[in-house]
C-alpha atoms as a PDB file:
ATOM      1  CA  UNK A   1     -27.138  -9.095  49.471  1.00  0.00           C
ATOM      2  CA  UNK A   2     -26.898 -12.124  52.058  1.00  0.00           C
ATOM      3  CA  UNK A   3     -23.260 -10.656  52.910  1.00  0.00           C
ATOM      4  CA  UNK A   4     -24.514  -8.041  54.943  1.00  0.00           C
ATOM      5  CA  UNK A   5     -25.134 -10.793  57.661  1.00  0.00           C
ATOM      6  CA  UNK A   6     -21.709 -12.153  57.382  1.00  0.00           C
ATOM      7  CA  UNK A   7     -20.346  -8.321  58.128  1.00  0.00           C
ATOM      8  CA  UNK A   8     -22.988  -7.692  60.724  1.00  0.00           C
ATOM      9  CA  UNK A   9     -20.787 -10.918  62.149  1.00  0.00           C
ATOM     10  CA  UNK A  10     -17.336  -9.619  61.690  1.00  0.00           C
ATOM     11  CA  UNK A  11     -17.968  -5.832  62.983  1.00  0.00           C
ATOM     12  CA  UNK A  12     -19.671  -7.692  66.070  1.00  0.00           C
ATOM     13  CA  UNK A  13     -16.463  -9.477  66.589  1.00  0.00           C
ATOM     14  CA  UNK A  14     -14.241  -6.507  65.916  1.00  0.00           C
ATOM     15  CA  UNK A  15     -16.028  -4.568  68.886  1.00  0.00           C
ATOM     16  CA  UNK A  16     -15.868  -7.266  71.208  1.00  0.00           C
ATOM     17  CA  UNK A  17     -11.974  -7.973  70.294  1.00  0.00           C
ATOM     18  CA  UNK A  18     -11.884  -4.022  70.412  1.00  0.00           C
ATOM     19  CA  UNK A  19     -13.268  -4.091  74.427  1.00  0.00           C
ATOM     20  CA  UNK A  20     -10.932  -6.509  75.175  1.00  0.00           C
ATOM     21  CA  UNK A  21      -7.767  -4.891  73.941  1.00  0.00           C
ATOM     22  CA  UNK A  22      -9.396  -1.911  76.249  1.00  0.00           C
ATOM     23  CA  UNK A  23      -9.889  -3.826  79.264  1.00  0.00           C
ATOM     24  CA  UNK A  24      -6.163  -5.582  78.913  1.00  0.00           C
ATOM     25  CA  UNK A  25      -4.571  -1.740  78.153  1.00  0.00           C
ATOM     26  CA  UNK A  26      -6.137  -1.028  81.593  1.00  0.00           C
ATOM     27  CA  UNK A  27      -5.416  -4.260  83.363  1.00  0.00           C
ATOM     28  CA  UNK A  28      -1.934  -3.846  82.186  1.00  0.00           C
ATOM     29  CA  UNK A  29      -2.176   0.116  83.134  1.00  0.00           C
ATOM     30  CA  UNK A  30      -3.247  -0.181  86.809  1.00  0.00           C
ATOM     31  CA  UNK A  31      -3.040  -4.026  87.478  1.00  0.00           C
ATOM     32  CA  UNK A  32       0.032  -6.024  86.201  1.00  0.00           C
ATOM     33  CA  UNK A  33       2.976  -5.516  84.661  1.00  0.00           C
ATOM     34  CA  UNK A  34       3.287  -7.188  81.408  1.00  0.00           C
ATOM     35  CA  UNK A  35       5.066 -10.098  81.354  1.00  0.00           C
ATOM     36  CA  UNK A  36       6.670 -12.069  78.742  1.00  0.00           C
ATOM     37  CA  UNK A  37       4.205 -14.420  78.059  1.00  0.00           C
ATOM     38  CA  UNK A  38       1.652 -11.430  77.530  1.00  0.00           C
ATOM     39  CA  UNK A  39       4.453  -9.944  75.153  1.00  0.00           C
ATOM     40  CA  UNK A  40       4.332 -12.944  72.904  1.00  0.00           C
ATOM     41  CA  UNK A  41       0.658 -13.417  73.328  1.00  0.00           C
ATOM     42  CA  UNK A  42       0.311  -9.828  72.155  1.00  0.00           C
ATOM     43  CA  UNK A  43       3.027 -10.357  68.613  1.00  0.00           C
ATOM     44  CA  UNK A  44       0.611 -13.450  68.090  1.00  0.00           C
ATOM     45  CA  UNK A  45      -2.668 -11.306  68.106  1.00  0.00           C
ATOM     46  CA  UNK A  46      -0.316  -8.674  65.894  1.00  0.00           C
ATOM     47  CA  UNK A  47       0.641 -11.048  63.494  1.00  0.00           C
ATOM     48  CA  UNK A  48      -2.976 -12.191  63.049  1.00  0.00           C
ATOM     49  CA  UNK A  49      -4.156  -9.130  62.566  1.00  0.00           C
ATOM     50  CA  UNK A  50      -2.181  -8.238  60.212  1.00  0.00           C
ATOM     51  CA  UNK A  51      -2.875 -11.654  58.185  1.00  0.00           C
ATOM     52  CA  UNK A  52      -6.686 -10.116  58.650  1.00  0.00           C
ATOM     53  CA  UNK A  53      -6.064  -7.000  57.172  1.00  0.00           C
ATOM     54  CA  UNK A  54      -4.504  -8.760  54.009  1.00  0.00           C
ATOM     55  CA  UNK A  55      -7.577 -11.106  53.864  1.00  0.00           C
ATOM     56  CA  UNK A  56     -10.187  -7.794  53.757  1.00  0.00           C
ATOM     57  CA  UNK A  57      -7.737  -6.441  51.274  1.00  0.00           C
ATOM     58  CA  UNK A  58      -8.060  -9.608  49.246  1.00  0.00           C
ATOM     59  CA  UNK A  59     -11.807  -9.497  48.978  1.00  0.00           C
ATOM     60  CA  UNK A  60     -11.703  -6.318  46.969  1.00  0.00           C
ATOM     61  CA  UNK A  61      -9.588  -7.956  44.044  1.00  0.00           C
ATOM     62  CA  UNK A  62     -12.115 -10.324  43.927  1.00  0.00           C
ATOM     63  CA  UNK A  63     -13.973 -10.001  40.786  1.00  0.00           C
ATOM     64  CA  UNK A  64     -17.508 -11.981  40.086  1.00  0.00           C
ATOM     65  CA  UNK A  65     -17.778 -14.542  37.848  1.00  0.00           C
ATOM     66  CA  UNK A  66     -20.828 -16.668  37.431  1.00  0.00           C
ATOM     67  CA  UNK A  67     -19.406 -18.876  35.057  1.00  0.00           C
ATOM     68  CA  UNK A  68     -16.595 -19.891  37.348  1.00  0.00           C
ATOM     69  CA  UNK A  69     -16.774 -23.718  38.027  1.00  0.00           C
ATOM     70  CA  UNK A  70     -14.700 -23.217  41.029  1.00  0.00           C
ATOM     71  CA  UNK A  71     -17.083 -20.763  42.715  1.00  0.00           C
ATOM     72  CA  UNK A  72     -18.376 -21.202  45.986  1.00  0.00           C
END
């Protein structure tokens, strides 16, 4: 099971990405008002999250084939 490194990867990611959302909610909480720039920063990172999501949800219609020539 050599994918277990590839989602050791991704959660490691997804904690750091999770810290910084954290440290912005409290930069934006006791620092800086939001500005409009941050407000389309912030739809970017929502819209590639949600592409994300639909990518995770993608690998579990994947179904194994050995025989497939197209395979990784």
């Amino acid at each position: 099971m050599q994918s277990i490194l590839t989602f050791g990867e991704i959660l490691k990611t997804l904690a750091k990405m999770e810290a910084l959302l954290s440290n912005l909610a409290e930069y934006y909480t006791v620092v800086e008002q939001r500005s409009a720039i941050d407000d389309a920063l912030i739809a970017q990172f929502q819209a590639k999250a949600t592409e994300l999501q639909a990518a995770a949800a993608a690998l579990l219609t994947i179904e194994y084939d050995p025989e497939d020539p197209e395979g990784p």
